[in-house]
Every structure is written in structure tokens, then in C-alpha cells.
Protein backbone atom coordinates (compact mmCIF):
# COMPACT_ATOMS: atom_id res chain seq x y z
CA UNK A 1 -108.44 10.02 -66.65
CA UNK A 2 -109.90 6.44 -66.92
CA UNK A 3 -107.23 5.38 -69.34
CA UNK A 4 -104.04 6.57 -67.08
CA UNK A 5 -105.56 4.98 -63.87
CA UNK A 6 -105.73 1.80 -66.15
CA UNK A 7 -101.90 2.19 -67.00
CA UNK A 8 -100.70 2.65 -63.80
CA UNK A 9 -102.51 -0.48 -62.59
CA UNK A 10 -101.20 -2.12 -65.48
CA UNK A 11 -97.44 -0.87 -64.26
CA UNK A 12 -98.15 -2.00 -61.35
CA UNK A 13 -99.40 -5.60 -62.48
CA UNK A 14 -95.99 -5.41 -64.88
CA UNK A 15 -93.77 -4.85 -61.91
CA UNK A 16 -95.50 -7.22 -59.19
CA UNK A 17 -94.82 -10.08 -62.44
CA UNK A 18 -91.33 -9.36 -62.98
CA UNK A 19 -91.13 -9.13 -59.13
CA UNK A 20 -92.33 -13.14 -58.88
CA UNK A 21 -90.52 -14.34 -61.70
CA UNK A 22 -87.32 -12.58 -60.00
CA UNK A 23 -88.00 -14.54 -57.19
CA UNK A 24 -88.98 -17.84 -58.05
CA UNK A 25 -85.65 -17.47 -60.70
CA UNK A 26 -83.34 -16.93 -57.65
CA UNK A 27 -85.27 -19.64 -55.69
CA UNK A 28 -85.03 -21.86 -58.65
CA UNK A 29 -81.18 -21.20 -58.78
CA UNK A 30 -80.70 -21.96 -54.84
CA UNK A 31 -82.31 -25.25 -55.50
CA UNK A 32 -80.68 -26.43 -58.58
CA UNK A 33 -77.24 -25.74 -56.54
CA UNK A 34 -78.37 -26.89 -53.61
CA UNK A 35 -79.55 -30.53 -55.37
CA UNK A 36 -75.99 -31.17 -56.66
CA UNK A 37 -74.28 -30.47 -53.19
CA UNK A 38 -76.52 -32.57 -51.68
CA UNK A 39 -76.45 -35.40 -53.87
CA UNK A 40 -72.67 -34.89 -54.82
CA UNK A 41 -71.46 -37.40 -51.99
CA UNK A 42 -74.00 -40.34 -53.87
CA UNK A 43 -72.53 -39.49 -57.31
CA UNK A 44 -68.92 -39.35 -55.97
CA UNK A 45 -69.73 -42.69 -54.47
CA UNK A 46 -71.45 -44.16 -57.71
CA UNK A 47 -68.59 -42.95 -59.79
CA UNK A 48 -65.63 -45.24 -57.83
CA UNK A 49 -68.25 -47.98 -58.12
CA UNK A 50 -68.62 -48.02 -61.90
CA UNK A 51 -64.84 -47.47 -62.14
């Protein structure tokens, strides 16, 4: 009895883990795309400069 209680918590703990690193992936994503569109206007502009 003791050892399935400590499995399911264990699934649990598994699935809450996977959960966060599902997240912060998709966050992690929406940032790294969001960086470039924000700074594409600055590298556009250095680009015609070094040209």
C-alpha cells in the first residue's frame, strides 16, 4: 500500500515537471521570436550602415 501511494505521488511529481518545462519551453520560444522582431528594425538599420 505504502509503496503505490509513493508511485502515484511520484507520477504526479513526473507530470507537474514535464508540465513546467512545457511551459517555460513555449515561453522560452515566444521570447526568442519575440527578441528578433523587436530588434529586427536596429539590425536592418545596422546592416545599410556597414554596407
Amino acid at each position: 500500500m505504502e509503496a503505490q501511494a509513493l508511485t502515484s505521488k511520484e507520477g504526479k511529481n513526473l507530470a507537474s515537471t514535464a508540465y513546467v518545462l512545457t511551459v517555460l519551453s513555449v515561453l522560452g520560444v515566444f521570447a526568442a521570436i519575440s527578441a528578433v522582431l523587436l530588434a529586427w528594425p536596429a539590425l536592418a538599420y545596422l546592416g545599410a550602415k556597414m554596407m
